[in-house]
C-alpha atoms as a PDB file:
ATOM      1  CA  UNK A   1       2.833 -33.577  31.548  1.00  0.00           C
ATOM      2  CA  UNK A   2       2.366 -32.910  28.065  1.00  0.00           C
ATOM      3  CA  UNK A   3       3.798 -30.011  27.793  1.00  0.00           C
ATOM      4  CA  UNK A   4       6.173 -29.027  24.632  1.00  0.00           C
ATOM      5  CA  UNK A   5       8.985 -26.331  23.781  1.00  0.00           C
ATOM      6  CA  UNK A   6      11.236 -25.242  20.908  1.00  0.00           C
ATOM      7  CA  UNK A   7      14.813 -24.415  21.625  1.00  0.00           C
ATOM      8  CA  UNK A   8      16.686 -22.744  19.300  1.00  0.00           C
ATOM      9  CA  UNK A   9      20.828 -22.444  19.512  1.00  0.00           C
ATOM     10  CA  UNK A  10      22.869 -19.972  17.975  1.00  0.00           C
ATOM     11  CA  UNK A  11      25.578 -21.568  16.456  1.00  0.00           C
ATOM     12  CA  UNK A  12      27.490 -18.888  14.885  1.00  0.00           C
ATOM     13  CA  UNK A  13      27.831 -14.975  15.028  1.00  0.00           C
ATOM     14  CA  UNK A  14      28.715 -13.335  12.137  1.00  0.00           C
ATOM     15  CA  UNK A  15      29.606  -9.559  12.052  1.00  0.00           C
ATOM     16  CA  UNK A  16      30.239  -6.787   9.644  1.00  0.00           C
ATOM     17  CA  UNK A  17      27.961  -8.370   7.064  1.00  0.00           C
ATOM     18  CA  UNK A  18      25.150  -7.070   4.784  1.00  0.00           C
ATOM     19  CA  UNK A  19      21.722  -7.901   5.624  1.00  0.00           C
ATOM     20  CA  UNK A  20      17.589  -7.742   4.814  1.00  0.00           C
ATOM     21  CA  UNK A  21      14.817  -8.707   6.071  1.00  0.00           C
ATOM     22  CA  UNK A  22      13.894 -12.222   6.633  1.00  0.00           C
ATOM     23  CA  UNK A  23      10.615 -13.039   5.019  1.00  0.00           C
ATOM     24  CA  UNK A  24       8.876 -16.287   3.335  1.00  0.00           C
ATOM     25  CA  UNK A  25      10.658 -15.722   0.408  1.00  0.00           C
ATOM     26  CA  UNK A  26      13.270 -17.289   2.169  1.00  0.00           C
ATOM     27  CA  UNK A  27      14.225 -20.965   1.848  1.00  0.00           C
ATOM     28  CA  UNK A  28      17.881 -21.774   2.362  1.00  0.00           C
ATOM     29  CA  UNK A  29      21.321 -20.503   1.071  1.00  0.00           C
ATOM     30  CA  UNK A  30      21.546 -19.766  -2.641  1.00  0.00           C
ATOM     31  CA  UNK A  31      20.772 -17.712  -5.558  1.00  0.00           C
ATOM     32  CA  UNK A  32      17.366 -15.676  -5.727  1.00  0.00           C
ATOM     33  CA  UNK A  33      16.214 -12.957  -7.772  1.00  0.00           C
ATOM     34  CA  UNK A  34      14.997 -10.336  -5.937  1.00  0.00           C
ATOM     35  CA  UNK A  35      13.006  -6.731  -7.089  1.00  0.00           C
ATOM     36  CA  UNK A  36      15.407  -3.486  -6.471  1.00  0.00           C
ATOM     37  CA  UNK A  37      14.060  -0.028  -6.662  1.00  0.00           C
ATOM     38  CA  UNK A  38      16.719   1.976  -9.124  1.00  0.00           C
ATOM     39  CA  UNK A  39      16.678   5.963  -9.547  1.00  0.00           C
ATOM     40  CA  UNK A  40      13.594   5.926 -12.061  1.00  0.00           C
ATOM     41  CA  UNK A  41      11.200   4.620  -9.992  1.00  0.00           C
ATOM     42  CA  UNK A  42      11.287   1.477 -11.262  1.00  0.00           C
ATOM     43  CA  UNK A  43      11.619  -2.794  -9.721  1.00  0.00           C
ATOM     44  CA  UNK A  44      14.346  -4.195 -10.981  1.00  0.00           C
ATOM     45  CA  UNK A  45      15.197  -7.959 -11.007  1.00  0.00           C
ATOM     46  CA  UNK A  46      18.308  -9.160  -9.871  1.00  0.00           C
ATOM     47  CA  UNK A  47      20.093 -11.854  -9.365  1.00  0.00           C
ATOM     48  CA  UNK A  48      21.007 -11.884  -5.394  1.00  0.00           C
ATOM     49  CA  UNK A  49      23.124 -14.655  -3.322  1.00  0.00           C
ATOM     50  CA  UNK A  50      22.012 -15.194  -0.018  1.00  0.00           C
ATOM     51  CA  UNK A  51      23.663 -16.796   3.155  1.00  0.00           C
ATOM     52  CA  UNK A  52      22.955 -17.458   6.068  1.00  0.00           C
ATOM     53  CA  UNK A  53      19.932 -16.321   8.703  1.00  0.00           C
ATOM     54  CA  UNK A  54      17.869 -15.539  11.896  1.00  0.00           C
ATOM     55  CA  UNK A  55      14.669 -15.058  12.356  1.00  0.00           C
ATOM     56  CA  UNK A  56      14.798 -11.224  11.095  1.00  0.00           C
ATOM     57  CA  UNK A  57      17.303 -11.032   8.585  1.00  0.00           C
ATOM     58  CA  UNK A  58      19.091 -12.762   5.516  1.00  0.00           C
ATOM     59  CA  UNK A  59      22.852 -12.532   4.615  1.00  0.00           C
ATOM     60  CA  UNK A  60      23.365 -11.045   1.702  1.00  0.00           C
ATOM     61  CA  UNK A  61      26.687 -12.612  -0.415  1.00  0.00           C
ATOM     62  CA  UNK A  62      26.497 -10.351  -3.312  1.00  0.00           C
ATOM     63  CA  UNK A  63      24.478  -8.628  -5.985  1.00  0.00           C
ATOM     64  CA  UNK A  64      22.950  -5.892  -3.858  1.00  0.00           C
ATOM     65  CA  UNK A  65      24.805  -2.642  -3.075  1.00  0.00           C
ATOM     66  CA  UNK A  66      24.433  -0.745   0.542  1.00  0.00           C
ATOM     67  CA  UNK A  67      21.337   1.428   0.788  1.00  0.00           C
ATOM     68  CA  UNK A  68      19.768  -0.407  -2.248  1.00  0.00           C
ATOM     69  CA  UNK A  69      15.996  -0.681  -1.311  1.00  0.00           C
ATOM     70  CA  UNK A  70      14.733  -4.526  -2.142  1.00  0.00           C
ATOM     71  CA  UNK A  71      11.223  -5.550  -1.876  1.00  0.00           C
ATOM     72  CA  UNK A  72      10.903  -8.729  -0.009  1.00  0.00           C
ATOM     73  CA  UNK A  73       7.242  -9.509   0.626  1.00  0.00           C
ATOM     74  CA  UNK A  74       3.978  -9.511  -1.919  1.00  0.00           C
ATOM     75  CA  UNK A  75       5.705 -10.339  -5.416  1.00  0.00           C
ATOM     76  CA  UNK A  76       4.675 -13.483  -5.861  1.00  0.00           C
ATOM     77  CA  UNK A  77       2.213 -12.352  -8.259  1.00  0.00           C
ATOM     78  CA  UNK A  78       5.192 -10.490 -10.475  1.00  0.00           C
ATOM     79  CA  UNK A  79       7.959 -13.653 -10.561  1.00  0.00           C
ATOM     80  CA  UNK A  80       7.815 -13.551 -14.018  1.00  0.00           C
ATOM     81  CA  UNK A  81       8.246  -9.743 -14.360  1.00  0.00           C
ATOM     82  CA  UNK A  82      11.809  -8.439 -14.795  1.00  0.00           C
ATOM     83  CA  UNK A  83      10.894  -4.416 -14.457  1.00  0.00           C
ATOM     84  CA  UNK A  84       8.097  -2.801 -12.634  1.00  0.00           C
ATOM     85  CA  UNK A  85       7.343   0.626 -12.806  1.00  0.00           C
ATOM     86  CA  UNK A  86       6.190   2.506  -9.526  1.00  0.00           C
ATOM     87  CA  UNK A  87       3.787   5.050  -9.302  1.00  0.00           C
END
């Protein structure tokens, strides 16, 4: 009949863990360095491990703190930056 579907299964649920938002950024497990806003209004690169995922969020293993703010989409164009100021 030609018709088509996707099925996706959950194969594990994990709670209690920290999380952000899924975005393209995203390719697999492993280490990625990531822009965190500190106190001075500045992007910070860091050094983040990342875990598992959904569709809407990433694990984070370590290097981010709760309540940190991380930018996740549109720095592409700033990989090779290690400090950004905001304004």
């Amino acid at each position: 009949s030609g018709l088509k579907t996707d099925v996706y299964v959950m194969s594990a649920v994990k709670e209690g863990v920290m999380r952000i938002a899924n975005s393209s950024y995203y390719i697999g497990r492993g280490e990625y360095e990531l822009f965190v806003m500190n106190g001075d209004n500045e992007l910070i690169k860091r050094k983040v491990q990342l875990g598992d995922s959904n569709f809407e969020f990433v694990e984070v293993v370590s290097g981010l703190k709760l309540n940190e703010t991380v930018v996740v989409s549109g720095m592409s164009s700033y990989k090779n930056m290690s400090k950004l100021k905001i304004r």
